[in-house]
Protein backbone atom coordinates (compact mmCIF):
# COMPACT_ATOMS: atom_id res chain seq x y z
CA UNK A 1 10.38 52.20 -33.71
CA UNK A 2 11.16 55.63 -32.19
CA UNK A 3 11.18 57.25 -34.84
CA UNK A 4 7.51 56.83 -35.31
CA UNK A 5 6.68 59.39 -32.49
CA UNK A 6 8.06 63.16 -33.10
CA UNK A 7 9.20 65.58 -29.96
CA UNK A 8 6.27 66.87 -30.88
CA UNK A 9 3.82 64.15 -30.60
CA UNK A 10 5.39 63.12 -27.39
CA UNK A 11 4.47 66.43 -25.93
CA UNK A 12 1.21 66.25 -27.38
CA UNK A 13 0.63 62.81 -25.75
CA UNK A 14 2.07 64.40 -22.36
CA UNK A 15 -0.29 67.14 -22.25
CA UNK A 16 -3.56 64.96 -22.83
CA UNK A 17 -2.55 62.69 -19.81
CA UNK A 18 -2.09 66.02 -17.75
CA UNK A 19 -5.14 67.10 -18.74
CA UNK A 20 -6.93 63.78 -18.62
CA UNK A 21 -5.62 62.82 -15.17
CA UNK A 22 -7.55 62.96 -12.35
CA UNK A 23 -4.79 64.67 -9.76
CA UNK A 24 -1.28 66.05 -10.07
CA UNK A 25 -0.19 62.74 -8.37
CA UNK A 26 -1.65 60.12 -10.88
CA UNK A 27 -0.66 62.71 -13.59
CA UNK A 28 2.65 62.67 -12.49
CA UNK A 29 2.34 58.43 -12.33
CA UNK A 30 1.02 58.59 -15.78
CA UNK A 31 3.69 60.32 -16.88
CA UNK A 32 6.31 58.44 -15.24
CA UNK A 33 4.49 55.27 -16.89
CA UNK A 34 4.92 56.57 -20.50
CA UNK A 35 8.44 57.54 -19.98
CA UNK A 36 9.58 53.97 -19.15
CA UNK A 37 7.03 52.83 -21.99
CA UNK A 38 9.49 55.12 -23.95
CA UNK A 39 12.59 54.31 -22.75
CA UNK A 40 11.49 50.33 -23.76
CA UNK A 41 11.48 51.54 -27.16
CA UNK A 42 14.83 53.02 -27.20
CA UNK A 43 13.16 56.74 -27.53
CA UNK A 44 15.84 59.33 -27.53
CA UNK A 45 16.35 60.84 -24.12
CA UNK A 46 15.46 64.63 -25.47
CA UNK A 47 12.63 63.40 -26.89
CA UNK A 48 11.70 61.43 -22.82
CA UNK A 49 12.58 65.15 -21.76
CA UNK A 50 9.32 66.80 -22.95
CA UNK A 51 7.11 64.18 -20.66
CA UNK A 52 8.50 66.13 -18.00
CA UNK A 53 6.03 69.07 -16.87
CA UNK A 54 7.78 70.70 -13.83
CA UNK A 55 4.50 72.50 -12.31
CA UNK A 56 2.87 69.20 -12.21
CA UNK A 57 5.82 67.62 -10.48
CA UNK A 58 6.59 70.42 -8.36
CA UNK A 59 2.47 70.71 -7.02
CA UNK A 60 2.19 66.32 -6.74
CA UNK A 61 5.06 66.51 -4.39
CA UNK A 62 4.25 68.90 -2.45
CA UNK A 63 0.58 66.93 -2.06
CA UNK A 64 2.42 63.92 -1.09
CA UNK A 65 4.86 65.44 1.33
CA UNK A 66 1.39 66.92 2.84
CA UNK A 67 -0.29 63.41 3.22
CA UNK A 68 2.93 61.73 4.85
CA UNK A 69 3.23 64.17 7.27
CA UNK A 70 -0.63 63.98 7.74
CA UNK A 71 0.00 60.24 8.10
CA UNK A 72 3.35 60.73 10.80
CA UNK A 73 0.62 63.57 12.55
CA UNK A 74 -2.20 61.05 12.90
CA UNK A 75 -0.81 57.56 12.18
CA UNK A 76 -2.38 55.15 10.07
CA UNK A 77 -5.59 53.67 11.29
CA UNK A 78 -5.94 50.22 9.49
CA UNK A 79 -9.66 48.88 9.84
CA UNK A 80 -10.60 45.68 12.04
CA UNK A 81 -10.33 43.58 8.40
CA UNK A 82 -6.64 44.07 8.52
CA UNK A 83 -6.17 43.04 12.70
CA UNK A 84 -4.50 40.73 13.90
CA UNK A 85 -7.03 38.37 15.08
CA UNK A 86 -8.62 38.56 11.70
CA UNK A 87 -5.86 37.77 9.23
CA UNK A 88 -5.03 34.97 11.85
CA UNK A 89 -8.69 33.59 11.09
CA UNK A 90 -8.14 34.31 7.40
CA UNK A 91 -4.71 31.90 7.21
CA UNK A 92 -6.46 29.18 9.11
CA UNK A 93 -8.96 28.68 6.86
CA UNK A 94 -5.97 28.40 4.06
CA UNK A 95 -5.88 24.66 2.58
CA UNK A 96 -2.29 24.20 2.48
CA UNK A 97 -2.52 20.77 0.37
CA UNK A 98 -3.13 23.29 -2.86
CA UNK A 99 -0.14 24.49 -4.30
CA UNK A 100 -1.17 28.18 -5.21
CA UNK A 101 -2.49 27.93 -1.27
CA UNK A 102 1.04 27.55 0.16
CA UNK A 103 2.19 30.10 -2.22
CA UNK A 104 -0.33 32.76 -1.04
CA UNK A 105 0.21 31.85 2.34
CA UNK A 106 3.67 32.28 2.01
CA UNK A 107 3.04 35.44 0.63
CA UNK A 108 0.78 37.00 3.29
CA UNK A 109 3.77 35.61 5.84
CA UNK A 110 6.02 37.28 4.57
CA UNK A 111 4.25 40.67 3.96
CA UNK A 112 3.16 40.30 8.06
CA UNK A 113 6.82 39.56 8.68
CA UNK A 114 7.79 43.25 6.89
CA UNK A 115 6.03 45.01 9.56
């Protein structure tokens, strides 16, 4: 099925979600999305190659290493929804006798555990 979509087209394709995206970083995710889309269809790796727009790359890292260090400068300020007290509210009002219940509340558990 490759063989339906030219170097050419590829690029073409690369260049409207450049143009189309809102930032370098979503661009960059965009692109990144259509190259494993690509890669599922057994597309040739030169013709993955022209997704790649180094500028793009180059200018959404640099954005990125900005906000992480903005992030170390400042921390990151979760609001009151996210306390403690409130997601302890939030699981007790869970109905564990549903079985899609347990599974969320599992879930949230374990993401609270991560931290």
């Amino acid at each position: 099925m490759w063989d339906s979509f030219s170097e050419k087209e590829v690029k073409a394709i690369a260049r409207v979600i450049a143009k189309t995206s809102p930032n370098p970083v979503a661009c960059t995710s965009n692109l990144s999305r259509l190259r494993i889309e690509l890669q599922k269809l057994n597309t040739p790796k030169a013709v993955i190659k022209v997704t790649k727009i180094p500028e793009i790359t180059t200018l959404s890292n640099k954005i990125q290493k900005k906000k992480s260090l903005l992030c170390e400068d400042e921390g990151i300020h979760y609001p009151d929804y996210f306390s403690l007290e409130s997601v302890k509210e939030k699981l007790n009002l869970y109905d564990v006798s549903k079985t899609s219940i347990v599974q969320a509340l599992a879930n949230v558990m374990i993401m609270l555990c991560r931290n």
